[in-house]
PDB file of N, CA and C in Angstrom:
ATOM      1  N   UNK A   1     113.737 105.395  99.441  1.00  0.00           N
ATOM      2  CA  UNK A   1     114.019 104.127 100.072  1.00  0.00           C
ATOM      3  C   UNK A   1     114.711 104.285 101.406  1.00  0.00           C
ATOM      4  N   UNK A   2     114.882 105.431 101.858  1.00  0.00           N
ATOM      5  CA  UNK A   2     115.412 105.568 103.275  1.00  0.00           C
ATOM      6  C   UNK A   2     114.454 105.796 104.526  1.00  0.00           C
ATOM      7  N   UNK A   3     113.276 105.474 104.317  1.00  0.00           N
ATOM      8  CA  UNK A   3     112.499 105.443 105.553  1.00  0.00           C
ATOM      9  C   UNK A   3     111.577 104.303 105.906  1.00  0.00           C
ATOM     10  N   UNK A   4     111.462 103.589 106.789  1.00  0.00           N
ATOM     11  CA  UNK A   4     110.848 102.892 107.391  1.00  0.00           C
ATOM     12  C   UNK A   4     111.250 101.837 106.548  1.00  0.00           C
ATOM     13  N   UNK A   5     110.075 100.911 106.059  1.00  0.00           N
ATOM     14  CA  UNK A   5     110.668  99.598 105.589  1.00  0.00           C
ATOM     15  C   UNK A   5     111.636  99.580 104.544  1.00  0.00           C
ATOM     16  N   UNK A   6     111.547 100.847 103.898  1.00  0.00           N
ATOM     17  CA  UNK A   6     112.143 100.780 102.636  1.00  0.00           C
ATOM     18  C   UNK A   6     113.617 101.011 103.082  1.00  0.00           C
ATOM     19  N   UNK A   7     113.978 101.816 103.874  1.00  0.00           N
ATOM     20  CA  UNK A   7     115.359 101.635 104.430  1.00  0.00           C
ATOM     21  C   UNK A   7     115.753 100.257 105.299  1.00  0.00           C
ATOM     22  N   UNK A   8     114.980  99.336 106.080  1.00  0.00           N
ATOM     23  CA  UNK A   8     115.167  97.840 105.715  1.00  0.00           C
ATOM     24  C   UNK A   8     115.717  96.766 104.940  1.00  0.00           C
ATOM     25  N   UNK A   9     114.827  97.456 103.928  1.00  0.00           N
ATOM     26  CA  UNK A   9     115.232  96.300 102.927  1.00  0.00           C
ATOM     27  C   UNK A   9     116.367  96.767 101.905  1.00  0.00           C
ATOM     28  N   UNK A  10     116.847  98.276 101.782  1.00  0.00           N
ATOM     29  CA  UNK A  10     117.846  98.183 101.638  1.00  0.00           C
ATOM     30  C   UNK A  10     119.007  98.013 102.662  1.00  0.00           C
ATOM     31  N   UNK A  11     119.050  98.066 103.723  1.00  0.00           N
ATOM     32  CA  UNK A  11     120.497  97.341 104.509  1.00  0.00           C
ATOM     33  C   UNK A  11     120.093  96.416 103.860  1.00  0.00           C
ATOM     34  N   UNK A  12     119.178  95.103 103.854  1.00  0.00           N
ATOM     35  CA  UNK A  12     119.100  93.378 103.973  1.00  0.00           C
ATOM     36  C   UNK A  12     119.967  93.496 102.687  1.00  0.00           C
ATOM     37  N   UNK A  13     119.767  94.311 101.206  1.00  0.00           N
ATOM     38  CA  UNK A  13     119.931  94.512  99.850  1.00  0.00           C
ATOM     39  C   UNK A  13     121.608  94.379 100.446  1.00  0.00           C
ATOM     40  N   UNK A  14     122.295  95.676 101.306  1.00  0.00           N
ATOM     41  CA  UNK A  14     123.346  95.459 101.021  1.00  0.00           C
ATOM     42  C   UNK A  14     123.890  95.002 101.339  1.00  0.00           C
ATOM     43  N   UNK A  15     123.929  94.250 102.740  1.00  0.00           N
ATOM     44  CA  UNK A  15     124.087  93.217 103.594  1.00  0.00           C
ATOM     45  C   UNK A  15     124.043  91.458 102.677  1.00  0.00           C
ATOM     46  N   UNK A  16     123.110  91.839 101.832  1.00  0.00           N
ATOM     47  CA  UNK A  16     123.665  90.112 101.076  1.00  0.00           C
ATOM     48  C   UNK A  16     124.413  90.702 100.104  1.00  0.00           C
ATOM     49  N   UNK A  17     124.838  91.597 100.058  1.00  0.00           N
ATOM     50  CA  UNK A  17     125.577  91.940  98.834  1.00  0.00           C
ATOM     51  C   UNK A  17     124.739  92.298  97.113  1.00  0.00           C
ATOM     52  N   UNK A  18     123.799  92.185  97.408  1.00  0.00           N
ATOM     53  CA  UNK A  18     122.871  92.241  96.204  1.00  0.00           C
ATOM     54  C   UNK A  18     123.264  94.183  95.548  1.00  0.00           C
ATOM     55  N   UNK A  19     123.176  94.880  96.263  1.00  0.00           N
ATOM     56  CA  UNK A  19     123.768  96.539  96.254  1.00  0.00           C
ATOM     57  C   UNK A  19     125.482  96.411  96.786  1.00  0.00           C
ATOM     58  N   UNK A  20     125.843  97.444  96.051  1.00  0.00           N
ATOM     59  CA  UNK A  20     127.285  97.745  97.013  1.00  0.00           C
ATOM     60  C   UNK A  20     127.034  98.967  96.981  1.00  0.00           C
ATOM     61  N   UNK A  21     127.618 100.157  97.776  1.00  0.00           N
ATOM     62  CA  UNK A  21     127.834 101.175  98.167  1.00  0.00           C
ATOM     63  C   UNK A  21     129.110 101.806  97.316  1.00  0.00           C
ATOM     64  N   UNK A  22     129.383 102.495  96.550  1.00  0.00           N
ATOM     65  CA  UNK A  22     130.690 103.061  95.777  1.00  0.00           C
ATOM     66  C   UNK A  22     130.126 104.921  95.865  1.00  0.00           C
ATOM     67  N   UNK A  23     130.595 105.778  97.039  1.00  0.00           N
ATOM     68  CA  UNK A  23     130.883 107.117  97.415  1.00  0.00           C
ATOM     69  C   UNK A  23     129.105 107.347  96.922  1.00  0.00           C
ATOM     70  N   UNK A  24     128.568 107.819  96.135  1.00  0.00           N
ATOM     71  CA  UNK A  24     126.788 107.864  96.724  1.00  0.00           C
ATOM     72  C   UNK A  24     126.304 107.323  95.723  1.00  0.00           C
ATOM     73  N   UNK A  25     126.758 106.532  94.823  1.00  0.00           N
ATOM     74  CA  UNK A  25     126.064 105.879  93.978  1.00  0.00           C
ATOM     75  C   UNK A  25     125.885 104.204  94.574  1.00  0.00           C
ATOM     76  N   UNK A  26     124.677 103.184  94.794  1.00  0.00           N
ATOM     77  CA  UNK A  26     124.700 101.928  94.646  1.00  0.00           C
ATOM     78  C   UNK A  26     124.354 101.258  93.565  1.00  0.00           C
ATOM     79  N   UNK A  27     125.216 100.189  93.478  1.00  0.00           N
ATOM     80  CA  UNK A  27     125.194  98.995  91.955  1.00  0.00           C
ATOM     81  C   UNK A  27     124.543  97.938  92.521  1.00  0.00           C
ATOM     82  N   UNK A  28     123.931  97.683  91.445  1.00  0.00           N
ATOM     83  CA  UNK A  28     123.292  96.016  91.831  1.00  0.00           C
ATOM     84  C   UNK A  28     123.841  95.150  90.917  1.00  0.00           C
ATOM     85  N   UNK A  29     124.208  94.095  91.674  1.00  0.00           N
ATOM     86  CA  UNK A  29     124.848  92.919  90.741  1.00  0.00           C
ATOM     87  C   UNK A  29     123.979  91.600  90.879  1.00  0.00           C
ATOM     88  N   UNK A  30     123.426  91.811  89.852  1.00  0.00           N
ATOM     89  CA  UNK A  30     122.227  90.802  88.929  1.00  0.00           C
ATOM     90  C   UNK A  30     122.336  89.843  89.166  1.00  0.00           C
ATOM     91  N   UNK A  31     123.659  89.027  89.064  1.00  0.00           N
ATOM     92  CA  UNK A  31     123.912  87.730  89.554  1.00  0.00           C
ATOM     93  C   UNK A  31     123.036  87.177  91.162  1.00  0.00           C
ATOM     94  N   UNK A  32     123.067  87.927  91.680  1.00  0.00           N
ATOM     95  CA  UNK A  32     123.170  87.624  93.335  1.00  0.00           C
ATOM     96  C   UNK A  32     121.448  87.702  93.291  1.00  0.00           C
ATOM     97  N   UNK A  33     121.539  89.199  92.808  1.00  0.00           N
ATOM     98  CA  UNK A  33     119.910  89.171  92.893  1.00  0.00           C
ATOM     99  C   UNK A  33     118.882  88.237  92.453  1.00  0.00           C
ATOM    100  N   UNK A  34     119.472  87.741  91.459  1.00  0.00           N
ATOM    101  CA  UNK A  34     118.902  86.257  90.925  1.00  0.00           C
ATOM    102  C   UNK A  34     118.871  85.601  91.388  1.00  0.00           C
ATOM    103  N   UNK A  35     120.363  84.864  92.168  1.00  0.00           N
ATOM    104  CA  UNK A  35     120.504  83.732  92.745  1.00  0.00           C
ATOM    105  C   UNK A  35     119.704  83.883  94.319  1.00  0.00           C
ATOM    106  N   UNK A  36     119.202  85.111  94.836  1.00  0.00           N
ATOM    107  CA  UNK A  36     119.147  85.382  96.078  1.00  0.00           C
ATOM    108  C   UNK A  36     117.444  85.198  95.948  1.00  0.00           C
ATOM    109  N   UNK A  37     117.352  85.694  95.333  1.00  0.00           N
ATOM    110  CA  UNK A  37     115.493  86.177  95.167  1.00  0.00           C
ATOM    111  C   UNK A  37     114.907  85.600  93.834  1.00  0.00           C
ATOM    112  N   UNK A  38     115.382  85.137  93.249  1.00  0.00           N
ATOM    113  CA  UNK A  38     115.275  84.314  92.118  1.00  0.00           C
ATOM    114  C   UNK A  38     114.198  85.265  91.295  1.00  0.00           C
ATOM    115  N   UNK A  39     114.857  86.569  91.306  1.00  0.00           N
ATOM    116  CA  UNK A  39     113.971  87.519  90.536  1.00  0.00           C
ATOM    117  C   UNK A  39     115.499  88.367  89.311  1.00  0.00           C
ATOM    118  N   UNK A  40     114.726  89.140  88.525  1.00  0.00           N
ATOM    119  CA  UNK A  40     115.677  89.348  87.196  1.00  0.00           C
ATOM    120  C   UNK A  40     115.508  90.858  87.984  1.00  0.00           C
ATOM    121  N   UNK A  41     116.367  92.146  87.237  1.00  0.00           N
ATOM    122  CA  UNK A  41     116.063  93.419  87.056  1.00  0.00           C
ATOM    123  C   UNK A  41     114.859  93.935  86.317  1.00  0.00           C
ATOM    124  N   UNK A  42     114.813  93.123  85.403  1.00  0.00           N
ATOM    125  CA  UNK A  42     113.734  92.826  84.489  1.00  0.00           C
ATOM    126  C   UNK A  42     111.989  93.144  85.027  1.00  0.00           C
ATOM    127  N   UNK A  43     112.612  91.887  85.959  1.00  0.00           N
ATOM    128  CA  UNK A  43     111.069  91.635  86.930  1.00  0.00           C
ATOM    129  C   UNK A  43     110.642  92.861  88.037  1.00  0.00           C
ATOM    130  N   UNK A  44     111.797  92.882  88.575  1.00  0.00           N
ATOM    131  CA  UNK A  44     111.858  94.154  89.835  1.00  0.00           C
ATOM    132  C   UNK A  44     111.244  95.520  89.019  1.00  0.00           C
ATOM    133  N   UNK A  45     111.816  95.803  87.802  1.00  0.00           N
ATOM    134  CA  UNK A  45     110.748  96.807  86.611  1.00  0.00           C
ATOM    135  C   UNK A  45     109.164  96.984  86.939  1.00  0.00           C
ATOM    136  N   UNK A  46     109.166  95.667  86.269  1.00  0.00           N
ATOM    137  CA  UNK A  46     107.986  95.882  85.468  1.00  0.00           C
ATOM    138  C   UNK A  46     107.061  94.854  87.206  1.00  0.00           C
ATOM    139  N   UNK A  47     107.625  94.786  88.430  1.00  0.00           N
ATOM    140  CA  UNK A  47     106.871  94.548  89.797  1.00  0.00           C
ATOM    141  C   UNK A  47     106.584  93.580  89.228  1.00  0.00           C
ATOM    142  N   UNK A  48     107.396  92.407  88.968  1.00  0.00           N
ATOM    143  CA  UNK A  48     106.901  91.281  89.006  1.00  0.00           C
ATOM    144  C   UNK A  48     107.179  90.496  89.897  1.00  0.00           C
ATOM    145  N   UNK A  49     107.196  90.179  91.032  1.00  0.00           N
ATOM    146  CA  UNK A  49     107.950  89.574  92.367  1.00  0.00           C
ATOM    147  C   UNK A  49     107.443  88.282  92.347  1.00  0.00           C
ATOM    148  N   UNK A  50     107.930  86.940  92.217  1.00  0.00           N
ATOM    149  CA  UNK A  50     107.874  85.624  92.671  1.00  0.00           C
ATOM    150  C   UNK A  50     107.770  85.352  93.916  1.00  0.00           C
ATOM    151  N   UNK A  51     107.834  84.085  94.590  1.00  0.00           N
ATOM    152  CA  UNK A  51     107.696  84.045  95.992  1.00  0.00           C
ATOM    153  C   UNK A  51     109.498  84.227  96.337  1.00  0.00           C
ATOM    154  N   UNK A  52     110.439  83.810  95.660  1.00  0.00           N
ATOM    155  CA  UNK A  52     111.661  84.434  96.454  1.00  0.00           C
ATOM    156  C   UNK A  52     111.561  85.919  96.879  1.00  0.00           C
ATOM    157  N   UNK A  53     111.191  86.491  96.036  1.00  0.00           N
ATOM    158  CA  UNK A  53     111.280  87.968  96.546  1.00  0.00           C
ATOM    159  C   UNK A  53     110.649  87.981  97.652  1.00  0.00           C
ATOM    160  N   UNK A  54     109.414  87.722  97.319  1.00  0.00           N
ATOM    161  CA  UNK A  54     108.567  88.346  98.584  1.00  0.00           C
ATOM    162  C   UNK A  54     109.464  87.569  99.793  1.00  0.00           C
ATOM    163  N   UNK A  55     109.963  86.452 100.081  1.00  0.00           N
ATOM    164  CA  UNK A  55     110.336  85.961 100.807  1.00  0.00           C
ATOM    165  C   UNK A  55     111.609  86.344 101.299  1.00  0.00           C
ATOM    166  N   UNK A  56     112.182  86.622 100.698  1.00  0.00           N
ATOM    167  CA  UNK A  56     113.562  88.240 100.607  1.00  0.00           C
ATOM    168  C   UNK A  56     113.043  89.230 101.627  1.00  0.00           C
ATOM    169  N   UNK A  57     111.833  89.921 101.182  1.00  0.00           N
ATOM    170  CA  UNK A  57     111.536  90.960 101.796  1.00  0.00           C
ATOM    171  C   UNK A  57     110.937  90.610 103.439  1.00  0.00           C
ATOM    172  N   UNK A  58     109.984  89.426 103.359  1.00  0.00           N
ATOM    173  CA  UNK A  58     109.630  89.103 104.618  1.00  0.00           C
ATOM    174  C   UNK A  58     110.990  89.069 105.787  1.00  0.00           C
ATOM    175  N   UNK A  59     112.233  88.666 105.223  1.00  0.00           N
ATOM    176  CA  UNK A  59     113.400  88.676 106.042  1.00  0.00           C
ATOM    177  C   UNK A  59     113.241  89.668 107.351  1.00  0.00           C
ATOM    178  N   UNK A  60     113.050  90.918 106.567  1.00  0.00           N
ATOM    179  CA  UNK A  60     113.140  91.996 107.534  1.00  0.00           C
ATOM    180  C   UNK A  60     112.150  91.998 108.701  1.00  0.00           C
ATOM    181  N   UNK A  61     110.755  91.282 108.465  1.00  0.00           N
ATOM    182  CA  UNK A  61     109.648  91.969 109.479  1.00  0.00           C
ATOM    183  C   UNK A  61     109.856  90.600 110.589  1.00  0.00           C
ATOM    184  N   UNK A  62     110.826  89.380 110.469  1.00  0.00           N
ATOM    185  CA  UNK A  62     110.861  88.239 111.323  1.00  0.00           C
ATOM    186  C   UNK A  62     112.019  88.718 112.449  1.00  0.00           C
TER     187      UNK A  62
END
């Protein structure tokens, strides 16, 4: 996830707070990711993306 878009969309990730940074491990806190992208961990699994997500991700290419 550190090159090209995929390093994108993680700043946008940690930048809404959806990831935090703790020494080289990042956490995701479910709450946000839900409320942000209206997607579960669940979904992000098994690539199930709704239109929040995708609309999450479009953030980056505007």
């Amino acid at each position: 996830m550190t090159k090209g878009s995929g390093k994108a969309i993680l700043e946008l990730l940690v930048s809404d707070k959806i990831l935090t940074l703790s020494g080289s491990m990042y956490y995701l806190d479910p709450v946000r990711l839900g409320k942000i992208t209206g997607t579960t961990y669940i979904d992000c699994m098994n690539r199930n993306f709704g239109e929040g997500a995708i609309a999450f991700v479009k953030r980056i290419f505007k």
